[in-house]
N, C-alpha and C. Protein backbone atom coordinates (compact mmCIF):
# COMPACT_ATOMS: atom_id res chain seq x y z
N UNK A 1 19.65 -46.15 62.50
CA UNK A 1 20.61 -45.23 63.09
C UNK A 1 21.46 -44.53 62.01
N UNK A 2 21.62 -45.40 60.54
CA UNK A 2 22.59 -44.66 59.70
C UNK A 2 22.07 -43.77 59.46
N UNK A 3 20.56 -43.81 59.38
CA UNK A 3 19.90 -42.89 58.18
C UNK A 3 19.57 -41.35 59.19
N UNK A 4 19.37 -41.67 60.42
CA UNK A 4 19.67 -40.45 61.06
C UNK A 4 21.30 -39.76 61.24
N UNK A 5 21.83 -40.40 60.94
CA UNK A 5 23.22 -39.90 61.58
C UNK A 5 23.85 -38.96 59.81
N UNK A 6 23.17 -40.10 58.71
CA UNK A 6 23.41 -39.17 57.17
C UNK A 6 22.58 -37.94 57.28
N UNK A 7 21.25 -38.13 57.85
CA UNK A 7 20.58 -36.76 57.93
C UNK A 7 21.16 -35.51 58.56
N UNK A 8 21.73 -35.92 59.66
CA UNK A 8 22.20 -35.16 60.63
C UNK A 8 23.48 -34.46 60.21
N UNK A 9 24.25 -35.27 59.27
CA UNK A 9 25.08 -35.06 58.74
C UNK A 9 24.88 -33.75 57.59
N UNK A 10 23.92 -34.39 57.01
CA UNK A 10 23.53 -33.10 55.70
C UNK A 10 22.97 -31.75 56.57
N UNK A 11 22.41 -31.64 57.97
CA UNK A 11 22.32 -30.75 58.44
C UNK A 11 23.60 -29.52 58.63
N UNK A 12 24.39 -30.70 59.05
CA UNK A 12 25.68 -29.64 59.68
C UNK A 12 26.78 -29.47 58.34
N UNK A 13 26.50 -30.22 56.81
CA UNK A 13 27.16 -29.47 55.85
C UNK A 13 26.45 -28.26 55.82
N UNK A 14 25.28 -28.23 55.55
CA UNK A 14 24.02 -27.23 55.21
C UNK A 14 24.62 -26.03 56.09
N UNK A 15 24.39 -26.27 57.22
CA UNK A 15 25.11 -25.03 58.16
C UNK A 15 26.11 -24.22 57.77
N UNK A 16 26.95 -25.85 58.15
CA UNK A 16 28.58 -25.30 57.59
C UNK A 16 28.63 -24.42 56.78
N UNK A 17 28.15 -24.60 55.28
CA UNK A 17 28.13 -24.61 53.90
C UNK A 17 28.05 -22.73 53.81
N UNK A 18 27.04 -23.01 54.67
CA UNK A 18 26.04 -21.03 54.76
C UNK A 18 26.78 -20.02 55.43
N UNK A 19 27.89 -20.95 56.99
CA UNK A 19 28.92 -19.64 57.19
C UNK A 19 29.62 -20.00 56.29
N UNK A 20 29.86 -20.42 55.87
CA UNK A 20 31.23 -20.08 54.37
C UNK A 20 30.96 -18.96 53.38
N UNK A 21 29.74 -19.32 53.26
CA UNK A 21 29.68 -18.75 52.05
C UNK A 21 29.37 -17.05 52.98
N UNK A 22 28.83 -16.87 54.09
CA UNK A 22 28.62 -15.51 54.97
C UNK A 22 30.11 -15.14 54.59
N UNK A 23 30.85 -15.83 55.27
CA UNK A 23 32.42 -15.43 54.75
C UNK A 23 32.98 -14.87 53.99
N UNK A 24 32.75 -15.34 53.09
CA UNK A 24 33.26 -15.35 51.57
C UNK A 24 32.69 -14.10 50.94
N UNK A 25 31.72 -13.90 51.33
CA UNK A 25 30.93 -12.62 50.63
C UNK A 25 30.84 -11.20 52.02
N UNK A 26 31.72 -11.24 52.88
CA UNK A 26 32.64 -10.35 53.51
C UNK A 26 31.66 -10.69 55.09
N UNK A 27 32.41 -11.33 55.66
CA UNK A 27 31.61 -11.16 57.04
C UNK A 27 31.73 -9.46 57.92
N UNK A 28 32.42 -8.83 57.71
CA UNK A 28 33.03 -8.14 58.44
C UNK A 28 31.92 -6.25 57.63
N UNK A 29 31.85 -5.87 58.27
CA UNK A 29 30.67 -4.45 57.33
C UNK A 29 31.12 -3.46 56.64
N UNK A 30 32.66 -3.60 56.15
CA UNK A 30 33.05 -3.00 55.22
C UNK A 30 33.74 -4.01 54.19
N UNK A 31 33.08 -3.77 53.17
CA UNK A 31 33.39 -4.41 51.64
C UNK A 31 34.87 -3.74 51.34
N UNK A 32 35.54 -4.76 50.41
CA UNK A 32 36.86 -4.46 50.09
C UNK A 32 36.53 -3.10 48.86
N UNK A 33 35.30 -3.47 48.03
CA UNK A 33 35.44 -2.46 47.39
C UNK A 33 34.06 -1.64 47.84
N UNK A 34 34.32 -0.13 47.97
CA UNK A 34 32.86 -0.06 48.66
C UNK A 34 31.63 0.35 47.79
N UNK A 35 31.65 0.18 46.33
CA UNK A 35 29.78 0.16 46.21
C UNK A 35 30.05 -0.70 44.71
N UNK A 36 31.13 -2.53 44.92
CA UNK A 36 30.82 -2.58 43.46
C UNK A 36 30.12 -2.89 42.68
N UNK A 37 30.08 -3.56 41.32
CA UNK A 37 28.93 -3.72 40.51
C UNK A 37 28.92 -5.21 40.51
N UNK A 38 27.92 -5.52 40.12
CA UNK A 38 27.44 -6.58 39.72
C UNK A 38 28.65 -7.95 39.68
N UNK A 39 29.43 -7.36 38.13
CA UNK A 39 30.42 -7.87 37.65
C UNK A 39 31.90 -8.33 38.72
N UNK A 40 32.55 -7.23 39.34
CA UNK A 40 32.81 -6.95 40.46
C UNK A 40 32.50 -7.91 41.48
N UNK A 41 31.48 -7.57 41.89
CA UNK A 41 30.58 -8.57 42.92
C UNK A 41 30.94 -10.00 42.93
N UNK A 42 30.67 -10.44 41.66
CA UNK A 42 30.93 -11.65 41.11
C UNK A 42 32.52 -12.39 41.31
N UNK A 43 33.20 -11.50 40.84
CA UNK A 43 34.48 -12.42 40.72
C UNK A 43 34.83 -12.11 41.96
N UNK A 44 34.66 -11.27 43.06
CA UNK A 44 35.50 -11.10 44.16
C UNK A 44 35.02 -11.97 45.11
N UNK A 45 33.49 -12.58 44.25
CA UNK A 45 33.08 -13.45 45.47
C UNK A 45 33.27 -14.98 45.00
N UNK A 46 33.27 -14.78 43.80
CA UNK A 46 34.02 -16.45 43.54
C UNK A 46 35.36 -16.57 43.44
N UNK A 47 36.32 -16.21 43.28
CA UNK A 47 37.45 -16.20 44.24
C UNK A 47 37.24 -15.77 45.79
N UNK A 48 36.84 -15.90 46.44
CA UNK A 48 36.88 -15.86 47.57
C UNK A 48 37.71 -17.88 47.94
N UNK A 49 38.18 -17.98 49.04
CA UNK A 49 38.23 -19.63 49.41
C UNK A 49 37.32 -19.86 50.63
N UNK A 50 36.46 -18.66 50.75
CA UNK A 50 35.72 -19.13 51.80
C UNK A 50 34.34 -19.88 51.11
N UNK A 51 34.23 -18.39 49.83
CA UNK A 51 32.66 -19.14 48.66
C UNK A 51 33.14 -20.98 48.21
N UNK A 52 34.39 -20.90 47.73
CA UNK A 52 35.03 -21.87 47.27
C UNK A 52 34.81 -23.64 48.40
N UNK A 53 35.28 -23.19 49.65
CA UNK A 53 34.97 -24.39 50.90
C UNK A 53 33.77 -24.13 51.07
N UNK A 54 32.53 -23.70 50.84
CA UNK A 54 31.03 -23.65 50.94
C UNK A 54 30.52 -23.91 49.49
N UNK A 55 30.93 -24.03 48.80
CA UNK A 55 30.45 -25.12 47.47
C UNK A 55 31.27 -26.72 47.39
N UNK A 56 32.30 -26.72 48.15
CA UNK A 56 33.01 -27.98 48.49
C UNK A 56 32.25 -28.64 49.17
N UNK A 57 31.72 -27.69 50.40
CA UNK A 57 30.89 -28.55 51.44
C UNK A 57 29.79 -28.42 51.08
N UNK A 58 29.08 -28.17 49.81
CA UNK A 58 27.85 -28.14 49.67
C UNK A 58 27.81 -29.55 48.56
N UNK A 59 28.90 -29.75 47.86
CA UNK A 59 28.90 -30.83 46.98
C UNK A 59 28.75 -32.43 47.53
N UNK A 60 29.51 -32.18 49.11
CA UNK A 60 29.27 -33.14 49.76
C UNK A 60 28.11 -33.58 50.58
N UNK A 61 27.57 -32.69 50.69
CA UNK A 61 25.85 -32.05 51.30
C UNK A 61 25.22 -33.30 50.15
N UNK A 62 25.16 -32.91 49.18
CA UNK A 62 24.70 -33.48 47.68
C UNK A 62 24.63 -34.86 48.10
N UNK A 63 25.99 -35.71 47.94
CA UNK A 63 26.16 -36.92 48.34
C UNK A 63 25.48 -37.50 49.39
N UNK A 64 25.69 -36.88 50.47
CA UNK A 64 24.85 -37.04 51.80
C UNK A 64 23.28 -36.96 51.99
N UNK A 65 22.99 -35.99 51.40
CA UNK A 65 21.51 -35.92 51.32
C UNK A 65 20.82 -36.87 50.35
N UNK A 66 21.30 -37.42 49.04
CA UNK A 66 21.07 -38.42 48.70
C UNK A 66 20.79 -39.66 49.22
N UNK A 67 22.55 -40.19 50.06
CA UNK A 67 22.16 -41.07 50.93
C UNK A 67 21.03 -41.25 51.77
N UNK A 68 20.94 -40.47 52.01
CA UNK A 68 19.73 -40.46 53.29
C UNK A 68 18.81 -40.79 53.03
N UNK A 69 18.37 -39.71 52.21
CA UNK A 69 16.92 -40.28 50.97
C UNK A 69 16.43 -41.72 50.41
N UNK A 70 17.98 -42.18 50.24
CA UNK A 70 17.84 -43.96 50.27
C UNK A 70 16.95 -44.32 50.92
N UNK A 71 17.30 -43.74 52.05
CA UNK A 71 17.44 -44.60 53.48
C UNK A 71 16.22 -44.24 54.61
N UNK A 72 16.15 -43.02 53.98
CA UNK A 72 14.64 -42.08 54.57
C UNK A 72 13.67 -41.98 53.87
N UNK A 73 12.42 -41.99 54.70
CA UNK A 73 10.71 -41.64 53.58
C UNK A 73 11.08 -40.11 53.80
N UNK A 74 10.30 -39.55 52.60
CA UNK A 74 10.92 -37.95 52.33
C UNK A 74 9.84 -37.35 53.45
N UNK A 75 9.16 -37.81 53.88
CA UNK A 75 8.20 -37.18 55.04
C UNK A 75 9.03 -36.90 56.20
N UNK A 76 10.10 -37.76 56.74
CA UNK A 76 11.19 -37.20 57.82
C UNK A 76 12.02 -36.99 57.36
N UNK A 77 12.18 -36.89 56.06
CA UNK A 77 14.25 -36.48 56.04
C UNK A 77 13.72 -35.07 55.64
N UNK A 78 12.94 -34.45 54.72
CA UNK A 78 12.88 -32.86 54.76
C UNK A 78 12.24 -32.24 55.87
N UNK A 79 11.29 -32.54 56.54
CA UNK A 79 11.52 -31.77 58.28
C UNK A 79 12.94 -31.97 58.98
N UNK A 80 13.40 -32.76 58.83
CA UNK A 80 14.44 -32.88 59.44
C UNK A 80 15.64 -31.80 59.01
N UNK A 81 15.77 -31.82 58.14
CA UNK A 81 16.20 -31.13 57.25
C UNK A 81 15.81 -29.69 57.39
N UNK A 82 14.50 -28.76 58.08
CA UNK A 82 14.69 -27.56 58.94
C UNK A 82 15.48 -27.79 60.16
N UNK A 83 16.02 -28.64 60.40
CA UNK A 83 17.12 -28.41 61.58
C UNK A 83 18.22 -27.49 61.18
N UNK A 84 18.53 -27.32 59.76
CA UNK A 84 19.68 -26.54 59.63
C UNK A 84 19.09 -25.10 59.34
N UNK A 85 17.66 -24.48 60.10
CA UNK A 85 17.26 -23.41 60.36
C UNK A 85 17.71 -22.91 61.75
N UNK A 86 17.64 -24.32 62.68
CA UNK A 86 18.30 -23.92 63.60
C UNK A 86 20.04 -23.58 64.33
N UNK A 87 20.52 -24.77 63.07
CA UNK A 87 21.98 -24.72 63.05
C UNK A 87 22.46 -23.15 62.69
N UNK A 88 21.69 -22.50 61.68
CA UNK A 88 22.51 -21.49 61.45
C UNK A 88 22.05 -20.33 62.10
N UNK A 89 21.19 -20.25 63.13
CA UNK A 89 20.84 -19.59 64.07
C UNK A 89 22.14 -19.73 65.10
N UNK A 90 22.64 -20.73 65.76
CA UNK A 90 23.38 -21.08 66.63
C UNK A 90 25.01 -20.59 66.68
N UNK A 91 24.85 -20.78 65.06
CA UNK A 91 26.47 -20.41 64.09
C UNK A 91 26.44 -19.58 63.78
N UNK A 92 25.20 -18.76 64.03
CA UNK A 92 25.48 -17.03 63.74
C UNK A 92 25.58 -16.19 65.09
N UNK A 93 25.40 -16.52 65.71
CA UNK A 93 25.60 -16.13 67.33
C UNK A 93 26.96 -16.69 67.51
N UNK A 94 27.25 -18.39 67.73
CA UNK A 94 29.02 -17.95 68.05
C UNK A 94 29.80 -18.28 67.12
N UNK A 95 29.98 -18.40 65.92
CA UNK A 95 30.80 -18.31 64.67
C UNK A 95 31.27 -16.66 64.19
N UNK A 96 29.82 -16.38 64.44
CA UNK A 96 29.92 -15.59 63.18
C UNK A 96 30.02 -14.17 64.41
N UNK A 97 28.93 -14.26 65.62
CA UNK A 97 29.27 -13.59 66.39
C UNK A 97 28.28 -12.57 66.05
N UNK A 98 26.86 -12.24 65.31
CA UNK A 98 26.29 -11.67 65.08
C UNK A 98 25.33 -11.95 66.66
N UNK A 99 24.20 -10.75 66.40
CA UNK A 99 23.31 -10.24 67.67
C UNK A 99 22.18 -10.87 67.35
N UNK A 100 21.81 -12.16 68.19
CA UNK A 100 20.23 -12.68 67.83
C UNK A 100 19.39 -12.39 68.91
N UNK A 101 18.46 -11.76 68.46
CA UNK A 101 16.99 -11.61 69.35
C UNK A 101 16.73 -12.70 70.46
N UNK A 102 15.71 -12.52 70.99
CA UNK A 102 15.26 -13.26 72.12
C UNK A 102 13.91 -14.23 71.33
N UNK A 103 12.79 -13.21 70.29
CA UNK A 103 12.12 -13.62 69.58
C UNK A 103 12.90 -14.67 68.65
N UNK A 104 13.85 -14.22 67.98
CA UNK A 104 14.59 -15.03 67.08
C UNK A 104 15.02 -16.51 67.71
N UNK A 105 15.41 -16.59 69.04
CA UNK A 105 16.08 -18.27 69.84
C UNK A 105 14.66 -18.55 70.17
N UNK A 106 13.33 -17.86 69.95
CA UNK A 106 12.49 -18.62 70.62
C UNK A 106 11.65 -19.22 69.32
N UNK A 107 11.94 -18.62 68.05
CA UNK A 107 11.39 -19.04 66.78
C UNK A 107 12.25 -20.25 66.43
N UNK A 108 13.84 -20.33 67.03
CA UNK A 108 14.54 -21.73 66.78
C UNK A 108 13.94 -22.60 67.41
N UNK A 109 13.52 -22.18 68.51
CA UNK A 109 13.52 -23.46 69.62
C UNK A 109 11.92 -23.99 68.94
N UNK A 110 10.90 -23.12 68.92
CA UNK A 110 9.65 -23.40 68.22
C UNK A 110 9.98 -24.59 66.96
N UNK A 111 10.94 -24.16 65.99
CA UNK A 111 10.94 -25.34 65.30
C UNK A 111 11.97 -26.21 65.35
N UNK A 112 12.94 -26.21 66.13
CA UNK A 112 13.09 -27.88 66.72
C UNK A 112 12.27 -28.53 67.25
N UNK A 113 11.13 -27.92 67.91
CA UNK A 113 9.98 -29.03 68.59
C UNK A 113 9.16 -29.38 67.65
N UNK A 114 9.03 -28.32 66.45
CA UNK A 114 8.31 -28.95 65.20
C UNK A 114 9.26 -30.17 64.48
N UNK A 115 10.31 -30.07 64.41
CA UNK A 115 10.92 -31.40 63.92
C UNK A 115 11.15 -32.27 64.97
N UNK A 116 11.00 -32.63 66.25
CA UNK A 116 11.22 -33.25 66.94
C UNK A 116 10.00 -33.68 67.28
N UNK A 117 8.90 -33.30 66.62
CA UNK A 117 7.38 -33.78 66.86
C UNK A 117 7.20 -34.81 65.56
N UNK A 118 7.87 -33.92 64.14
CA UNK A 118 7.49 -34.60 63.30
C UNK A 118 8.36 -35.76 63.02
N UNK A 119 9.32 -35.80 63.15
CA UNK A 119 10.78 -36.74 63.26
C UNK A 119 10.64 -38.08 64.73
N UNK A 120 9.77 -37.68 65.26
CA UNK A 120 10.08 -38.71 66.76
C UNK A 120 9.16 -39.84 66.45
N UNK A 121 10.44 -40.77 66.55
CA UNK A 121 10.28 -42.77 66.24
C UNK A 121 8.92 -43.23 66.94
């Protein structure tokens, strides 16, 4: 039970981790600066505290996904581990509030049954 519940866990940093960092690098469709460079790019997005809490929660991802690995044969913990294909499908519809297809929830749902085929005890 631990070793699913650490997996499950590294799923929803993984998620987490990805709207942050959507965040951080401007969720919204106008950029603060509008065409910058490279350089630019860079520092406005590492100062960001949204990039900043999505490398926090990715450091802890680290820890977690380790654990697991202990604890898991790598044959179910990385299928499992496309679950956070579907997490950020879910968190981009009501987090983030973006427009997902009908094709797109039916390509999620397609591979949760692939990890729930390859993952089931």
């Amino acid at each position: 039970m631990l070793m699913f519940a650490l997996l499950l866990a590294s799923v929803i940093c993984d998620v987490a981790g990805q709207v942050c960092f959507k965040l951080g690098v401007g969720h919204d469709e106008t950029p603060a600066v509008a065409h910058p460079g490279i350089a630019e790019f860079a520092l406005q997005t590492l100062r960001s505290p949204w990039v900043l809490a999505g490398f926090a929660v990715y450091a802890i991802e680290f820890v977690v996904w380790f654990a697991a690995l202990s604890l898991a044969p790598l044959s179910l913990a990385f299928p499992f581990a496309a679950l956070s294909y579907c997490g950020v499908v879910v968190a981009s519809r009501y987090v983030l509030h973006e427009h997902v297809s009908v094709r797109r929830w039916f390509g999620t749902v397609a591979v949760a049954a692939g990890v729930a085929l390859v993952c089931w005890p």
